[in-house]
N, C-alpha and C. Protein backbone atom coordinates (compact mmCIF):
# COMPACT_ATOMS: atom_id res chain seq x y z
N UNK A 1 144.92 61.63 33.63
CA UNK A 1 144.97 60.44 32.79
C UNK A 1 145.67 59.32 33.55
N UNK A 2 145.05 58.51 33.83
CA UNK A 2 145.76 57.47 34.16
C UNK A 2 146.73 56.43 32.96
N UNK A 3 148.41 56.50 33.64
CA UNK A 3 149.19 55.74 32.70
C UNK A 3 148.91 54.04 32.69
N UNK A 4 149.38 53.74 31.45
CA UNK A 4 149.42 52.14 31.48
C UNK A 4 150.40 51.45 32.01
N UNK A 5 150.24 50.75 32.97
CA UNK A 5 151.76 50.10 33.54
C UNK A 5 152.35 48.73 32.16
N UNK A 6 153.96 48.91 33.19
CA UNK A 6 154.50 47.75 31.91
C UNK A 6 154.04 46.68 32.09
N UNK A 7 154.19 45.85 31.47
CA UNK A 7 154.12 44.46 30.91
C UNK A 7 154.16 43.72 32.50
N UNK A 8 155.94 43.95 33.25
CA UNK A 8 156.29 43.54 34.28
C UNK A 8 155.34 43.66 35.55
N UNK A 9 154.98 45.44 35.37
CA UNK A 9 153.90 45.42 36.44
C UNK A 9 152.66 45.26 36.39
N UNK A 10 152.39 44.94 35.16
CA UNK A 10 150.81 44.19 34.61
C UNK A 10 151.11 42.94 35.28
N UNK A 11 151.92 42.08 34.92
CA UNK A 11 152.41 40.50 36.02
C UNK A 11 152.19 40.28 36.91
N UNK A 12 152.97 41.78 37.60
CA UNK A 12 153.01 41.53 39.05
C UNK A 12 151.70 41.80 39.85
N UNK A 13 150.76 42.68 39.69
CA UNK A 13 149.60 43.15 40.37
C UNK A 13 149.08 42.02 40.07
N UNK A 14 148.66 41.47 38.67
CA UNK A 14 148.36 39.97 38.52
C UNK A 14 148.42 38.99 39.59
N UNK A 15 149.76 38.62 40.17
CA UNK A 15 150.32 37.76 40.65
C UNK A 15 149.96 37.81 42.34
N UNK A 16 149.82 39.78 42.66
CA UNK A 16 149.64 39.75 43.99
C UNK A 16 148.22 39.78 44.13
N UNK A 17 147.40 40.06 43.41
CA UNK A 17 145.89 39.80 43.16
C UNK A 17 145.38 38.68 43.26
N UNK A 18 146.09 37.13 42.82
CA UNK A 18 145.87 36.24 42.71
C UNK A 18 146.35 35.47 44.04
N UNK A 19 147.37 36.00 44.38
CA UNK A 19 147.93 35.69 45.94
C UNK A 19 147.08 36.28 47.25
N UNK A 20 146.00 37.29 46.95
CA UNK A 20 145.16 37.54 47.72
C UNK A 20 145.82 38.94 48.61
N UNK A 21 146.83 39.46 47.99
CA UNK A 21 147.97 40.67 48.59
C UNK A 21 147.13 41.87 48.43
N UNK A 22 145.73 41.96 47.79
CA UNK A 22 145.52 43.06 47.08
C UNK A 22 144.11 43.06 47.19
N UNK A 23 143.01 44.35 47.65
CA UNK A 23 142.18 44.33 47.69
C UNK A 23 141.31 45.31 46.33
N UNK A 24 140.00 44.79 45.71
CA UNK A 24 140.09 46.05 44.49
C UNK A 24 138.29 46.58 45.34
N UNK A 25 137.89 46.96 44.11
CA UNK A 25 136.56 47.73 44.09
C UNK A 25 135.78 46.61 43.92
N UNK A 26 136.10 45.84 43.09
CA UNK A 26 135.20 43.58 42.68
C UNK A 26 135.22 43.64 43.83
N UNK A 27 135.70 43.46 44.76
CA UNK A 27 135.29 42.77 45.85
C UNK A 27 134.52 43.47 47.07
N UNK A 28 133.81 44.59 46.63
CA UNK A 28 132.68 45.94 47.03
C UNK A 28 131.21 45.50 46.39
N UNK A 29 130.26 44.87 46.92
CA UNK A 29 128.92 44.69 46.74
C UNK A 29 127.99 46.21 46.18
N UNK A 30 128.39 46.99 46.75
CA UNK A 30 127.66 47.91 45.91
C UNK A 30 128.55 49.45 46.23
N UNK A 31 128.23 50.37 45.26
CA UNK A 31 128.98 51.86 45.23
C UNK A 31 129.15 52.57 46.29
N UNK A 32 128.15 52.10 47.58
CA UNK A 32 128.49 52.93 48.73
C UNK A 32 130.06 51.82 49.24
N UNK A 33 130.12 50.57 49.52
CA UNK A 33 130.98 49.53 49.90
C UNK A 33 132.29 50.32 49.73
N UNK A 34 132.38 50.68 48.04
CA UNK A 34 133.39 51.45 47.65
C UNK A 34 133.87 52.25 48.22
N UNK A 35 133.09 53.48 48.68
CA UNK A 35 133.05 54.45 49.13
C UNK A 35 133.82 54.25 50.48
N UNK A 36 133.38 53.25 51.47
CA UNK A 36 133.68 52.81 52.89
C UNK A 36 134.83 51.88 52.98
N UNK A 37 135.57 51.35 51.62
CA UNK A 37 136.46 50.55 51.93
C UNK A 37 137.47 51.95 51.68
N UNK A 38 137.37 52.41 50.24
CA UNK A 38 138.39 53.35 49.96
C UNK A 38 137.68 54.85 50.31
N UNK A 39 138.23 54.83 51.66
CA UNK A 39 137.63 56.23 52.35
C UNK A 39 138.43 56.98 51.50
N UNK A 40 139.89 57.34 51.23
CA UNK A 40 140.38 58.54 50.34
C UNK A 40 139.33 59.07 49.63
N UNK A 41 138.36 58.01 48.96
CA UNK A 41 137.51 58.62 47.93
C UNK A 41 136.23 59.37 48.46
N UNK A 42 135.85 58.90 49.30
CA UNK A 42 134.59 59.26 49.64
C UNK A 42 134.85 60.47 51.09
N UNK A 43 136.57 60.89 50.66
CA UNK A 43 136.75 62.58 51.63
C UNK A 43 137.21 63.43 50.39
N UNK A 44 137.12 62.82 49.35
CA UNK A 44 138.12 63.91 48.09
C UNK A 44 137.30 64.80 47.58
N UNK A 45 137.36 65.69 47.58
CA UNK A 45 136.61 66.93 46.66
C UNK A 45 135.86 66.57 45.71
N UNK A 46 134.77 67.07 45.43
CA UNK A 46 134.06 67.48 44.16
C UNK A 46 135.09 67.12 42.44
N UNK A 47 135.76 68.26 42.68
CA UNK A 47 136.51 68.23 41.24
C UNK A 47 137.61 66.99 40.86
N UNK A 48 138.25 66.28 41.97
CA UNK A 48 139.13 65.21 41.95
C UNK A 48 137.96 63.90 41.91
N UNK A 49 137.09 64.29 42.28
CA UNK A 49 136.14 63.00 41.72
C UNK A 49 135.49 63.02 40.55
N UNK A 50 135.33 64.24 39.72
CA UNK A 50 135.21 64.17 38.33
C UNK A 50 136.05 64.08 37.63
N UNK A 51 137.44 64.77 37.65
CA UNK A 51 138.75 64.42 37.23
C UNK A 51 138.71 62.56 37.18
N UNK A 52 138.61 61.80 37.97
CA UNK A 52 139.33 60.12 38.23
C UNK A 52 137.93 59.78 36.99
N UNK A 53 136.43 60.32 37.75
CA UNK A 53 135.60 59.59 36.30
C UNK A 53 135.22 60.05 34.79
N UNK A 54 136.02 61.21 34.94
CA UNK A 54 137.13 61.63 33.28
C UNK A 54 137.76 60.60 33.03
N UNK A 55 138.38 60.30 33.88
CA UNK A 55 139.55 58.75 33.24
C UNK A 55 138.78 57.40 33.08
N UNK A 56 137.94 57.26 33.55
CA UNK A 56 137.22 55.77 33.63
C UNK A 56 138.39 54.95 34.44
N UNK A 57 138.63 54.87 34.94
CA UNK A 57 139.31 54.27 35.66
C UNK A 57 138.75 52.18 35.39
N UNK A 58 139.38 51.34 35.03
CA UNK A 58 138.80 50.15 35.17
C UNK A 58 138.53 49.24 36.25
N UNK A 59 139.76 49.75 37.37
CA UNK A 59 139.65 49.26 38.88
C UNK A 59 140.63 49.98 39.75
N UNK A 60 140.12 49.99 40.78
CA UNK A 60 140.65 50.94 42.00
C UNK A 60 140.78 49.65 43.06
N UNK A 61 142.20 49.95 43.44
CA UNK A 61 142.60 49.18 44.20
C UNK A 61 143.76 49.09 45.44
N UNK A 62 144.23 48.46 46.14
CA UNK A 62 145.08 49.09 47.41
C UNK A 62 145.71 47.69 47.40
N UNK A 63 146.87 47.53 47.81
CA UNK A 63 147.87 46.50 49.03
C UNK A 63 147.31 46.64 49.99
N UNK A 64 146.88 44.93 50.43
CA UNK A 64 146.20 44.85 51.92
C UNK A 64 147.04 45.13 53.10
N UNK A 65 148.06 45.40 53.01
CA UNK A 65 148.99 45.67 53.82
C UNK A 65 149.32 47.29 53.99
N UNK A 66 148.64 47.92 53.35
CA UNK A 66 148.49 49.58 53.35
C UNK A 66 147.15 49.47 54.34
N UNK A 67 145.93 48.73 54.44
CA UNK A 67 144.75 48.62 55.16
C UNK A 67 145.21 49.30 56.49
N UNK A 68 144.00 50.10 56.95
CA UNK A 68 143.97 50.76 58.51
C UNK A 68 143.66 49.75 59.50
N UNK A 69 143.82 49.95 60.52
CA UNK A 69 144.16 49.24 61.54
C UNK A 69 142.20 48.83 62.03
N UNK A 70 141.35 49.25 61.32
CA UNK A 70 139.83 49.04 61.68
C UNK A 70 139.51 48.42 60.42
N UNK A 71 138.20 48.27 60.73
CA UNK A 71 137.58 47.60 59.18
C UNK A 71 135.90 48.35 59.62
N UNK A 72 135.39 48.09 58.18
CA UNK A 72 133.74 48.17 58.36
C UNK A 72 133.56 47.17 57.85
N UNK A 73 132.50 46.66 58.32
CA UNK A 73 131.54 45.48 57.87
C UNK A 73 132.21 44.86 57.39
N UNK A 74 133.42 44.38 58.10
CA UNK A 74 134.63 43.22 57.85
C UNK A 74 135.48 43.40 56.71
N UNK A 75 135.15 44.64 55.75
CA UNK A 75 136.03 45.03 55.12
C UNK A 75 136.80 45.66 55.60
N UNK A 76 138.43 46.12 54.81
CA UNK A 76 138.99 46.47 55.18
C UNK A 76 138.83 48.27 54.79
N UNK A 77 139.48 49.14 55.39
CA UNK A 77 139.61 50.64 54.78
C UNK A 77 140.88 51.22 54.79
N UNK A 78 141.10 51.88 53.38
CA UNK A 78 142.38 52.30 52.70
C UNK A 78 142.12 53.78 52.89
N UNK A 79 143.18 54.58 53.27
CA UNK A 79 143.26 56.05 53.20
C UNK A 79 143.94 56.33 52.01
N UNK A 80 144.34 55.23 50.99
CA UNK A 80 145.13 55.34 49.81
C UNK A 80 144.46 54.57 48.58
N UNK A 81 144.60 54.50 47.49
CA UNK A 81 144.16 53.67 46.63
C UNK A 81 144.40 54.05 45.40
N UNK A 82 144.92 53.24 44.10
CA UNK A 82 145.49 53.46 43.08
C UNK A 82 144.45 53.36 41.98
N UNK A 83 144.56 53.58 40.75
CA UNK A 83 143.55 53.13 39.53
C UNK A 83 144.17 52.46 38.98
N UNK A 84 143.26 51.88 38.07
CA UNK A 84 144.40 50.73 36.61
C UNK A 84 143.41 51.80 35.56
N UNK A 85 144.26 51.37 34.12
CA UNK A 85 143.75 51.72 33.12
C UNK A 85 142.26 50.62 32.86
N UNK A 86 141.13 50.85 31.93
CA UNK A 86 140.77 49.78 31.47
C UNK A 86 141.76 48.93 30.43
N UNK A 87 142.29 49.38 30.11
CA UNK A 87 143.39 48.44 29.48
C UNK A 87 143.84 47.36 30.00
N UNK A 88 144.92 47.78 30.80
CA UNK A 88 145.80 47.26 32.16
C UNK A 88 144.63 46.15 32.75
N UNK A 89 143.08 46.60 33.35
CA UNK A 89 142.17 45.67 34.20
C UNK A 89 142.05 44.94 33.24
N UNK A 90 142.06 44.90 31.89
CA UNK A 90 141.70 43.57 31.16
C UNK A 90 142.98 42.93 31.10
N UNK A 91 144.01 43.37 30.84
CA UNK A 91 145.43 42.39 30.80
C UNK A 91 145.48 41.67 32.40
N UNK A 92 145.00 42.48 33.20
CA UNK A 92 145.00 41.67 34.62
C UNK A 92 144.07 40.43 34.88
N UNK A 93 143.16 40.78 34.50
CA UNK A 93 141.89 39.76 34.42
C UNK A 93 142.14 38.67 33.31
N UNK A 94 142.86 38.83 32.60
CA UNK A 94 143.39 37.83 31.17
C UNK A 94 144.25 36.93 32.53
N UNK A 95 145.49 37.63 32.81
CA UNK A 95 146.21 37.03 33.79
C UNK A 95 145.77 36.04 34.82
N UNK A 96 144.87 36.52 35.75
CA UNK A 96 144.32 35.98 36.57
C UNK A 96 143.30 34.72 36.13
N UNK A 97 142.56 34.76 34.95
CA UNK A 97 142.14 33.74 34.69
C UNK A 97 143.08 31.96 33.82
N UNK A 98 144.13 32.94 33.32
CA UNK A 98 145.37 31.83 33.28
C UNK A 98 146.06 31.55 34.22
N UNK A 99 146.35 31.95 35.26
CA UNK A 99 146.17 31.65 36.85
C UNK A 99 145.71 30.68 37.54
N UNK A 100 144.35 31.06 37.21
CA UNK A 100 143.43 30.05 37.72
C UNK A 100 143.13 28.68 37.44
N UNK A 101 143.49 28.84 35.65
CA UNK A 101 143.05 27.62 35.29
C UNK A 101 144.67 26.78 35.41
N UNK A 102 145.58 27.38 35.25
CA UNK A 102 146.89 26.60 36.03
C UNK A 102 146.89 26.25 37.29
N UNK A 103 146.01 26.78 37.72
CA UNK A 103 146.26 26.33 39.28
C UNK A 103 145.09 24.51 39.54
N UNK A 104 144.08 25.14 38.62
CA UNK A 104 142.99 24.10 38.70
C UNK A 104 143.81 22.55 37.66
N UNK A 105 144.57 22.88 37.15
CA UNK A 105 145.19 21.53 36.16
C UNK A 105 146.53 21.08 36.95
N UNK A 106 146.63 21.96 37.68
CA UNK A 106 147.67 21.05 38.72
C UNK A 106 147.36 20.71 39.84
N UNK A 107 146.35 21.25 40.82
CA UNK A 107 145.47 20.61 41.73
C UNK A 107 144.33 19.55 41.64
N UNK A 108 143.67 19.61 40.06
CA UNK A 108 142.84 18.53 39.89
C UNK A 108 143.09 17.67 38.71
N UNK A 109 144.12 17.84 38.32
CA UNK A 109 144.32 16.97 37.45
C UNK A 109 144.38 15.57 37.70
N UNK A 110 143.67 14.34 37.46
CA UNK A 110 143.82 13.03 37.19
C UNK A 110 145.24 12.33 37.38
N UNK A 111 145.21 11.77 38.26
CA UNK A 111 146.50 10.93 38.67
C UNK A 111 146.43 9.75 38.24
């Protein structure tokens, strides 16, 4: 089962997501991409990969700063990678789009 993080660390993944600190599965064009960015997954057993899509997981994701020292097809590849709840990915995505639009009313706002 994947747990729900707090409030604080709902913020913060928010915050480093939006700062570009953080790479997820969104930014994987299609299910193999996945597979090749977050190699952990695509060496894990049979049963630990039905176990994670028991959980539904809402997004799988890494610190770009955990990234291996290679890339494929200019992505990067994680030997590690975490889940969010679907819960948690919608409080993040709530976040990030109040983010955004703060960022857009203080960069384009009318002088």
């Amino acid at each position: 089962m994947i747990d729900n993080l707090s409030e604080e660390d709902v913020r913060n993944l928010a915050l480093a997501l939006f700062h570009g600190e953080i790479f997820t599965d969104r930014h994987c064009k299609t299910p193999d991409e996945v597979l090749s960015v977050f190699a952990v997954l695509a060496l894990a057993d049979e049963a630990l990969l039905k176990d994670i899509g028991e959980d539904k997981p809402g997004m799988v994701y890494e610190y770009l700063e955990k990234a291996c020292p290679l890339s494929v097809n200019g992505l990067p590849v994680f030997l590690s990678c975490n889940f969010l709840s679907q819960d948690d990915t919608r409080q993040v995505h709530s976040l990030l789009r109040r983010l955004s639009q703060a960022e857009e009313r203080i960069l384009f706002e009318a002088e």
